[in-house]
Protein backbone atom coordinates (compact mmCIF):
# COMPACT_ATOMS: atom_id res chain seq x y z
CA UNK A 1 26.79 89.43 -59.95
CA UNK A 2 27.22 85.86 -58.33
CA UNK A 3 29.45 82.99 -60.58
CA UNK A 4 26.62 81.19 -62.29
CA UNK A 5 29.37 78.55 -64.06
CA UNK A 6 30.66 77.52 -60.45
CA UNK A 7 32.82 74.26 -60.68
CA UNK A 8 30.51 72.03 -58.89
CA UNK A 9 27.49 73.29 -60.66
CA UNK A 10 29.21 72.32 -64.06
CA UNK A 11 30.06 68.68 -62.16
CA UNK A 12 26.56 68.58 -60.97
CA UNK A 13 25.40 69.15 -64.76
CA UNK A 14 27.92 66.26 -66.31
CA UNK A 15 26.96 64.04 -63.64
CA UNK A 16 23.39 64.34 -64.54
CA UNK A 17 24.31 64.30 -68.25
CA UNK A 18 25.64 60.62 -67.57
CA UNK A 19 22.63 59.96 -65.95
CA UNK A 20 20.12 60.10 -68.77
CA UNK A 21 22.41 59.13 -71.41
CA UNK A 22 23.16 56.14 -69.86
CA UNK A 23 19.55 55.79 -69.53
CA UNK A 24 17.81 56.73 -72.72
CA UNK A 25 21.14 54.61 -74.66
CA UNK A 26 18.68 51.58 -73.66
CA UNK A 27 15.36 52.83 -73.47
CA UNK A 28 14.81 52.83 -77.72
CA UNK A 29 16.09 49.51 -78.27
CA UNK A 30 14.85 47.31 -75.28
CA UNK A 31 11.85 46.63 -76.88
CA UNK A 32 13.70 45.15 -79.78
CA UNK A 33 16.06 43.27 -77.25
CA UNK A 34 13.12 41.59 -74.80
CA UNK A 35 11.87 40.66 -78.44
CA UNK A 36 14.85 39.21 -80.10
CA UNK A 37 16.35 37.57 -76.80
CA UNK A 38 13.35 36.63 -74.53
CA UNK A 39 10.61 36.73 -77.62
CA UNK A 40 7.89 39.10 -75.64
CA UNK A 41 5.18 39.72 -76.79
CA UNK A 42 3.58 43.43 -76.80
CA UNK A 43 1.65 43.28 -74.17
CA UNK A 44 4.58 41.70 -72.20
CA UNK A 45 7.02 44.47 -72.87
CA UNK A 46 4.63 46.91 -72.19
CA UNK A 47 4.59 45.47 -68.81
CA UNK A 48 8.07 44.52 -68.44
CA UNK A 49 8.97 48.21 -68.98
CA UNK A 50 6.32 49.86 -67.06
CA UNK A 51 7.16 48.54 -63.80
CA UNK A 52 10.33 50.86 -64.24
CA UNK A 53 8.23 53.90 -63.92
CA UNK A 54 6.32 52.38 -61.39
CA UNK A 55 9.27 51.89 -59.24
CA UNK A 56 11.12 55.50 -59.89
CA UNK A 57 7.11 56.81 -58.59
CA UNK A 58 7.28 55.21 -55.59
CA UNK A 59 10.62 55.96 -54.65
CA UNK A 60 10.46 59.87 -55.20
CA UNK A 61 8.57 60.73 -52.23
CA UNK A 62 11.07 59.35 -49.64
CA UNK A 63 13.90 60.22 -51.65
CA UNK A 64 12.73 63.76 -51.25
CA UNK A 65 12.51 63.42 -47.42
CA UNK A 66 16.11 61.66 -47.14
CA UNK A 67 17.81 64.34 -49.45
CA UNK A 68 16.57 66.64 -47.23
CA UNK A 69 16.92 64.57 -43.75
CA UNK A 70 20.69 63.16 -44.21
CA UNK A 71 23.63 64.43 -45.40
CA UNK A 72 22.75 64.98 -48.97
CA UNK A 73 26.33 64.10 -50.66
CA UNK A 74 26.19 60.80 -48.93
CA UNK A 75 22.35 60.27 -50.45
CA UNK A 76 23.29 61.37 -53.84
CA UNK A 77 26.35 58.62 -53.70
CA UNK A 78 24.48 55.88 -52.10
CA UNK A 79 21.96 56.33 -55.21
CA UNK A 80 24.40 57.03 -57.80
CA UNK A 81 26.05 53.60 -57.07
CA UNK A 82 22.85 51.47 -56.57
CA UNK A 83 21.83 53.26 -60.31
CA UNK A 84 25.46 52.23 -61.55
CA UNK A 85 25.35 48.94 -60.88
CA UNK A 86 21.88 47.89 -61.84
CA UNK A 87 23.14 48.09 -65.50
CA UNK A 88 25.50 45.49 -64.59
CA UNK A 89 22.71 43.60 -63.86
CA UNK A 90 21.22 43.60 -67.25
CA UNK A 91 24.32 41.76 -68.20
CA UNK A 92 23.35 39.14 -65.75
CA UNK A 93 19.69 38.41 -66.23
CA UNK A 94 19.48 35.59 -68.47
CA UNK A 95 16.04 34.87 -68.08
CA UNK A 96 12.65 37.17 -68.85
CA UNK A 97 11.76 37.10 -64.96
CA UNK A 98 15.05 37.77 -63.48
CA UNK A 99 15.15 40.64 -66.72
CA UNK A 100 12.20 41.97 -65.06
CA UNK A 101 13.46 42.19 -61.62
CA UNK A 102 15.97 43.69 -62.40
CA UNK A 103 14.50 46.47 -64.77
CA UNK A 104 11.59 47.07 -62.32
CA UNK A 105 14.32 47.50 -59.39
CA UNK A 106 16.47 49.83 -61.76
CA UNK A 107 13.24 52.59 -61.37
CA UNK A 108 14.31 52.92 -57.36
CA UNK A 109 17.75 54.26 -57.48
CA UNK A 110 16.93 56.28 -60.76
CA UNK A 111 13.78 58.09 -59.27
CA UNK A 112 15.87 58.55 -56.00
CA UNK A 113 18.84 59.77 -58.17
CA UNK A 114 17.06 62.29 -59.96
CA UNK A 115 15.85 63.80 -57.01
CA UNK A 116 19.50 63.67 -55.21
CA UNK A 117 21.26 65.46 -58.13
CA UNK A 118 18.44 67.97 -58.95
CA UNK A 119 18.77 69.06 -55.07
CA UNK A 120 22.53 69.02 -54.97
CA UNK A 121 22.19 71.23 -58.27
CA UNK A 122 19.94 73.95 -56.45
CA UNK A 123 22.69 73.72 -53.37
CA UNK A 124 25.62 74.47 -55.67
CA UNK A 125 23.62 77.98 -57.14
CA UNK A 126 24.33 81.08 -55.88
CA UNK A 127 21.05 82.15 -54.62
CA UNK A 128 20.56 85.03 -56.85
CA UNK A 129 21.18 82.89 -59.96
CA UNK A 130 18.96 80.05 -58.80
CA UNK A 131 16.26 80.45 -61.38
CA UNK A 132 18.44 80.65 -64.10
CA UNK A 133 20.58 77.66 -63.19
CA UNK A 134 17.51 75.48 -62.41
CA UNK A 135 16.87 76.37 -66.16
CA UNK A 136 20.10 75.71 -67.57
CA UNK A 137 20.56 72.62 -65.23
CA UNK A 138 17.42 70.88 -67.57
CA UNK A 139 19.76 71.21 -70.79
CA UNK A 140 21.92 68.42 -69.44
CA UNK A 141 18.42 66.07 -69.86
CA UNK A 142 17.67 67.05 -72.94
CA UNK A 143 21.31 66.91 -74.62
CA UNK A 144 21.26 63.64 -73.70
CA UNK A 145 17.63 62.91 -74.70
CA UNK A 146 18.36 64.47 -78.52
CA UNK A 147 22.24 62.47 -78.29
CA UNK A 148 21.97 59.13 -76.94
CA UNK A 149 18.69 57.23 -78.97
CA UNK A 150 20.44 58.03 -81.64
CA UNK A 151 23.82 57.20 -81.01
CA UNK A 152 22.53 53.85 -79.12
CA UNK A 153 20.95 52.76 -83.03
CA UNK A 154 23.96 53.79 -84.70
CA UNK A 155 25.94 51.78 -82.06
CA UNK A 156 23.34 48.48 -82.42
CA UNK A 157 23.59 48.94 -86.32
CA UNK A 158 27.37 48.10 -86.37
CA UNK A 159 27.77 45.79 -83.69
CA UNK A 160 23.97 43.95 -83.31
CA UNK A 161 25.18 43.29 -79.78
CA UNK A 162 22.92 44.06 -76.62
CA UNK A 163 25.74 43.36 -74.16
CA UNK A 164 28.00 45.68 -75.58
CA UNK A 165 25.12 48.43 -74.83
CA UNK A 166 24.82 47.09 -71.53
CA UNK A 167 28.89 47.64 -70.73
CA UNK A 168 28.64 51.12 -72.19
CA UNK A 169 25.78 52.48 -69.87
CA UNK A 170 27.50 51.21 -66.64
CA UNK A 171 30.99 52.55 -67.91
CA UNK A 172 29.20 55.92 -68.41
CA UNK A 173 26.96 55.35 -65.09
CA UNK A 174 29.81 54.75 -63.21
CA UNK A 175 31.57 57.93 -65.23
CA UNK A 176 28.74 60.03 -63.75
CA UNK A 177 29.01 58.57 -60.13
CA UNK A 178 32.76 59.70 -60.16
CA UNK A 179 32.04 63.15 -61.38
CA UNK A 180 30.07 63.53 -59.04
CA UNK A 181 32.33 62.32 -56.21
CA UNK A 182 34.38 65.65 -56.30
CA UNK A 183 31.52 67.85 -56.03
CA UNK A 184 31.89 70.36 -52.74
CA UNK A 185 28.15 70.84 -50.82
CA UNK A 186 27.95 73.06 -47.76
CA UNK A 187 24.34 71.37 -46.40
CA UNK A 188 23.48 70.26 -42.96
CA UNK A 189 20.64 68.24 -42.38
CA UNK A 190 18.02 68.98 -39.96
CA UNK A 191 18.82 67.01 -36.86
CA UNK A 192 16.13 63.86 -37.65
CA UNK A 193 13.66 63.12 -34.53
CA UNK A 194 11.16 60.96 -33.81
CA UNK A 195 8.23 63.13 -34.77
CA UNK A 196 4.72 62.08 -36.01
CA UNK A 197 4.72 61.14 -39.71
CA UNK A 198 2.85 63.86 -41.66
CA UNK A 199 2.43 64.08 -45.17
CA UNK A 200 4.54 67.50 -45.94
CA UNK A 201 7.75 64.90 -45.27
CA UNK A 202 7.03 63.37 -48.38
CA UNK A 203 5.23 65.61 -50.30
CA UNK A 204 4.75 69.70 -50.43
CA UNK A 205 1.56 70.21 -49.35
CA UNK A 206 1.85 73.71 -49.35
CA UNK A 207 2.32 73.55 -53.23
CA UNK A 208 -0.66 71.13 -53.56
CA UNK A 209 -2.27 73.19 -56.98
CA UNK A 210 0.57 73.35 -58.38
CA UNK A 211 1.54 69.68 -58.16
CA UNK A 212 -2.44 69.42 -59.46
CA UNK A 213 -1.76 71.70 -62.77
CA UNK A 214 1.75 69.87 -63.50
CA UNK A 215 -0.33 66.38 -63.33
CA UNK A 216 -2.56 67.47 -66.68
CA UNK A 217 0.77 68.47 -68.56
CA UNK A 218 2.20 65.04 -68.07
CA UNK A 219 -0.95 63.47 -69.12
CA UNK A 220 -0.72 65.46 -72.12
CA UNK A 221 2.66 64.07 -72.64
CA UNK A 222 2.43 60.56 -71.70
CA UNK A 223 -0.35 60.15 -74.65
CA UNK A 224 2.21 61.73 -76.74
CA UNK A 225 5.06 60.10 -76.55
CA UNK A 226 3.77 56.65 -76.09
CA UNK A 227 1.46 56.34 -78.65
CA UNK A 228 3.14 58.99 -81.30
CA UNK A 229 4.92 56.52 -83.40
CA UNK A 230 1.62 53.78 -83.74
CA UNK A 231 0.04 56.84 -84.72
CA UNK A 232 2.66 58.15 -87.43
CA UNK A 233 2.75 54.61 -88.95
CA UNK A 234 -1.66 53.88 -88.99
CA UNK A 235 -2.85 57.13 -89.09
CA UNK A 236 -0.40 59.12 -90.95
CA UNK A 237 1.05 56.26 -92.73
CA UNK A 238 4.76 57.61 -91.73
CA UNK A 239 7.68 55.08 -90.54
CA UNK A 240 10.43 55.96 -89.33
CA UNK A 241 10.02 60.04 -88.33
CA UNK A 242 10.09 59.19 -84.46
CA UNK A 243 13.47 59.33 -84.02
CA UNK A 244 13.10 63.18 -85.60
CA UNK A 245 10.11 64.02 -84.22
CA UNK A 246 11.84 63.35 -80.35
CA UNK A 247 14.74 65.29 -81.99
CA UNK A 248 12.86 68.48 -82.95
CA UNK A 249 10.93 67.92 -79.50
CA UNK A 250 15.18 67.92 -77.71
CA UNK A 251 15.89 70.90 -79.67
CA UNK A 252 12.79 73.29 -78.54
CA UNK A 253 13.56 72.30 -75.32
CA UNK A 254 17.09 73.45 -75.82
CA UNK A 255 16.28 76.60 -77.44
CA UNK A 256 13.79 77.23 -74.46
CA UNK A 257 16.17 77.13 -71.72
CA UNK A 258 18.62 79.73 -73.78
CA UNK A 259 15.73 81.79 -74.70
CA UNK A 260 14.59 82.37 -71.19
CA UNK A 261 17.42 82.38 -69.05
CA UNK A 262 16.84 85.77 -68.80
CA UNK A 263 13.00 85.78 -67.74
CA UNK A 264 14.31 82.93 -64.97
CA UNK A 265 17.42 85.51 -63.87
CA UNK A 266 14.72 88.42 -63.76
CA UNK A 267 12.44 85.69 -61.57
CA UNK A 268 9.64 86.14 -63.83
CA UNK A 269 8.66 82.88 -63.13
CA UNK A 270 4.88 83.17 -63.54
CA UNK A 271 5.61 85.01 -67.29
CA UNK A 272 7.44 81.76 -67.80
CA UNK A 273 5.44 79.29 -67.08
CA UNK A 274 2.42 81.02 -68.76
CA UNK A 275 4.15 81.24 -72.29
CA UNK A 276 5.35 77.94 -72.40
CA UNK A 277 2.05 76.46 -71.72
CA UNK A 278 0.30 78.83 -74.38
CA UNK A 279 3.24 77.33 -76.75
CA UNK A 280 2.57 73.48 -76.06
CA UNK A 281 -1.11 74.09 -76.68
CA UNK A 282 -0.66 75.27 -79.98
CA UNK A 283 1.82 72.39 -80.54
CA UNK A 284 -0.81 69.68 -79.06
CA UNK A 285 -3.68 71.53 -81.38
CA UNK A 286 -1.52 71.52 -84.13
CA UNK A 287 -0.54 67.89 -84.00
CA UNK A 288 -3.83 66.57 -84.09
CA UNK A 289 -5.66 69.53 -86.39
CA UNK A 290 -3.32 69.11 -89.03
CA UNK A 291 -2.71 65.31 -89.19
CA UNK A 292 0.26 65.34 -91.82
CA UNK A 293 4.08 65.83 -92.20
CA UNK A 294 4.10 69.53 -90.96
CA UNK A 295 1.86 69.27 -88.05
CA UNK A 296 3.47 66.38 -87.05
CA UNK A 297 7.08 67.71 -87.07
CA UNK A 298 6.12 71.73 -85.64
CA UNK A 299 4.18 70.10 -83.18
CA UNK A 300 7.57 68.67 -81.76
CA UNK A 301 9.28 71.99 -82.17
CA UNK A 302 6.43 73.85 -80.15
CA UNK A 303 5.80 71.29 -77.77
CA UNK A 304 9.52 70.69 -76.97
CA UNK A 305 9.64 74.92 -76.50
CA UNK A 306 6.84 75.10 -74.51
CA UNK A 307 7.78 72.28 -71.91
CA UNK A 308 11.19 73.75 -72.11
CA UNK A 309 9.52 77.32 -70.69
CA UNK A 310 7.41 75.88 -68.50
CA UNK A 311 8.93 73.29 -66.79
CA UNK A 312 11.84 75.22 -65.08
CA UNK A 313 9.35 77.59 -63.80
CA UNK A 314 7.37 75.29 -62.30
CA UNK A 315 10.09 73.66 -60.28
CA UNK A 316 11.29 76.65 -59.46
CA UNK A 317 7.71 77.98 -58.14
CA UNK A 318 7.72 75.04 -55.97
CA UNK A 319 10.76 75.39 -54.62
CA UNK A 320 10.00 79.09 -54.13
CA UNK A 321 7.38 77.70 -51.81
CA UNK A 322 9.76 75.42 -49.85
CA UNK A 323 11.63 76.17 -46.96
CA UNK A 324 15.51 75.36 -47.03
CA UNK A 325 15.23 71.85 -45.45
CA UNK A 326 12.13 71.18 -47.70
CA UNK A 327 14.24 71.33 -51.12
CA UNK A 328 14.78 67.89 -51.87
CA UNK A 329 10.65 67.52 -50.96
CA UNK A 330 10.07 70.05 -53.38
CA UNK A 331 11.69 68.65 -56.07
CA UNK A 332 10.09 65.36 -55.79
CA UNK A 333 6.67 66.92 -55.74
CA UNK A 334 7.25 68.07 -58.66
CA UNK A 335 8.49 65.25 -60.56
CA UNK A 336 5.88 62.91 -58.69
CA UNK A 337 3.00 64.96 -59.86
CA UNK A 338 4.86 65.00 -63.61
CA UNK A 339 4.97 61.20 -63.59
CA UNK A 340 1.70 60.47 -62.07
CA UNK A 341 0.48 62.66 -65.10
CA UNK A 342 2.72 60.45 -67.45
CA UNK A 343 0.90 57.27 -66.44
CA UNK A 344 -2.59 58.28 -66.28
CA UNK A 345 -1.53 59.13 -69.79
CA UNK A 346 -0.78 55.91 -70.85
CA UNK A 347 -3.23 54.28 -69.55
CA UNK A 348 -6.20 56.61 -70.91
CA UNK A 349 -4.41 56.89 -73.98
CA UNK A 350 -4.57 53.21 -74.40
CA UNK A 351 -7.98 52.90 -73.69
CA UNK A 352 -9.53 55.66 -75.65
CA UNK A 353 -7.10 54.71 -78.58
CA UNK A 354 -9.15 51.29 -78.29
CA UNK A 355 -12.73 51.92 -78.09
CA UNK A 356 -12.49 55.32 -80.32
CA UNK A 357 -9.54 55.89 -82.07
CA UNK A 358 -6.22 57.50 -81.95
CA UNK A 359 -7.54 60.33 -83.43
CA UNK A 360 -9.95 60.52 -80.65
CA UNK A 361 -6.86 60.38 -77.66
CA UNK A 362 -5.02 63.15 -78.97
CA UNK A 363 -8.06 65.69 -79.36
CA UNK A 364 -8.18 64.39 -75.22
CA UNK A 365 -4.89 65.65 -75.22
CA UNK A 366 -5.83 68.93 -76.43
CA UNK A 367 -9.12 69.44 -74.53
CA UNK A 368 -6.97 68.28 -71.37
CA UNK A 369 -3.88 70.84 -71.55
CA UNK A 370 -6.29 73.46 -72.03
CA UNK A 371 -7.80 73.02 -69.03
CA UNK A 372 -4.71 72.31 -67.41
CA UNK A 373 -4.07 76.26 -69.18
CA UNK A 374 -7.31 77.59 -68.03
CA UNK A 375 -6.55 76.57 -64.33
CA UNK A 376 -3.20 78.15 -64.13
CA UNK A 377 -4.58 81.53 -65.29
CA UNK A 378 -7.82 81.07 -63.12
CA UNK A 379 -6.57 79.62 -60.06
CA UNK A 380 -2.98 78.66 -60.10
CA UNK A 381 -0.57 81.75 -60.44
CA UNK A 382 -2.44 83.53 -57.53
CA UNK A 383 -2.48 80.22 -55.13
CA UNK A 384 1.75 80.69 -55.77
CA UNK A 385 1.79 84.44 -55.55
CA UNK A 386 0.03 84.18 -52.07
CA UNK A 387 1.86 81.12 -50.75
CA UNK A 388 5.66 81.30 -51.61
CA UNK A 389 8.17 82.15 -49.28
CA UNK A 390 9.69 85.31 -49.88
């Protein structure tokens, strides 16, 4: 059997690693620094942070067409450096709009990024353990997703300084960037003509349903994790368990991606995807049908599984519907369709919290990941098993 551990793959991993700890070692505490330094208001760093997201959305469809149109190792360390460096400019801003700028700007080279790395990842695999590396490749998110929050707090506690945080994510930034440097890629681009622009060069078309489904799962999670903490502290009466709750959410995830390697290895991707979706709607169900301490926390331990299963086989069905030089558009299909979930999660959430009720937004979440369940089994799993490329 094929070297699943290759060098480069385990480079690829640590690179990416760096990535989102250096990113989520700011993202629990910048509300407290726009606050303290700038003095925001809610509603302002609401949309001083959003335009992040924004940014990283926009940028992931032509990512995926340069990845895939220029030499890839030469993308990824183009967008590596422009992600480096924007933490330097953190240090910099010293007013609320140039903070802005800069944050907003930061979203470009990390939505690019992510697709880059993701790609290189899947070019590093031996084919016959692609499944199971795109799998294990997700652990290096959500190490750094249980690790860094908490270590960033612990950090802030003892030193109540913002611009030592700042120094710390470019040193490990620019940590990931060289890691990355040494990694060995064998991939030629397709030669890049002048050629009518269609939309398959930005985004899979052939994997349209899928991109569909994956849109109602981020919804379901953008509600979640944006409005789970107001909702532990005025509904629940809780302060304080968010930190844990994202914890137990890291640590399904983990277990997921150990627990089926195997079904990825076998390429059971369909059997995948359909138990961790069953899994997150129990979670979702459970969150809001039992509104105290232990549906709270074994919601985050089902949900985290259940993304965990699901989420590798996805990707991996869309790539399975890609051709070689369509990799990089694959993977940003995916993501795009995640994140335009994400924010149509937000924003509902937001409003329905308003007019009816917190309470009332998470039963939406419910009612909307089953459907997003019902039209995988209905519709979804055949569209893939007639459209990918064997």
């Amino acid at each position: 059997m094929d070297k699943l551990w290759n060098k480069n793959y385990i480079k690829v991993m640590i690179a990416n690693f760096s990535l989102f700890f250096a990113f989520y070692l700011l993202t629990p505490l910048l509300p407290l620094y726009l606050s303290e330094t700038f003095g925001a208001t809610k509603d302002v760093i609401g949309l001083v942070l959003s335009g992040y997201t924004i940014t990283a959305l926009v940028f992931r469809p032509f990512s995926g067409y340069f990845v895939d149109s220029f030499p890839r190792k030469k993308v990824l360390m183009f967008c590596y450096a422009a992600f480096a460096i924007f933490f330097a400019g953190y240090l910099a801003a010293g007013t609320l709009l140039l903070f802005t700028i800069v944050r907003t700007l930061h979203g470009g080279p990390f939505g690019a990024l992510t697709v880059a790395n993701s790609t290189v990842a899947i070019d590093v695999l031996p084919s016959s353990r692609r499944n199971e590396g795109i799998g294990y490749y997700g652990l290096s998110n959500n190490l750094a997703m249980a690790i860094a929050p908490t270590f960033a707090i612990y950090i802030y506690s003892i030193t109540h300084n913002f611009q030592f945080l700042f120094w710390l994510a470019f040193i490990i930034a620019v940590l990931g960037w060289l890691v990355d440097s040494t990694v060995t890629i064998n991939h030629q681009p397709s030669a890049v003509k002048l050629q009518k622009i269609s939309l398959d060069r930005f985004f899979l078309a052939r994997g349209w349903l899928l991109g569909v489904n994956m849109v109602f799962f981020g919804f379901c999670f953008g509600v979640l994790s944006n409005y789970l903490a107001i909702y532990g502290k005025q509904v629940l009466g809780m302060t304080g368990g968010t930190g844990t709750w994202f914890m137990l959410c890291s640590f399904g995830l983990i277990l997921s991606r150990l627990q089926g390697g195997k079904a990825l290895r076998q390429g059971r991707l369909t059997h995948n995807a359909a138990e961790g979706m069953v899994i997150s709607l129990v979670g979702y169900t459970l969150f809001i049908a039992i509104p105290n301490m232990f549906g709270y926390y074994a919601s985050a331990l089902l949900i985290g599984l259940g993304n965990g299963h699901m989420w590798p086989a996805f990707q991996n069905m869309m790539i399975s519907m890609a051709h070689h030089n369509e990799r990089g558009t694959a993977n940003s299909t995916i993501l795009i369709s995640w994140d335009v979930g994400m924010g149509l999660g937000i924003l509902a959430g937001g409003a329905i919290a308003e007019h009816f009720g917190y309470s009332a937004a998470f039963w939406t979440v419910a009612v909307a990941n089953a459907i997003g369940v019902l039209l995988y089994f209905l519709k979804t799993q055949r569209f893939f098993l007639v459209r990918r490329i064997e």
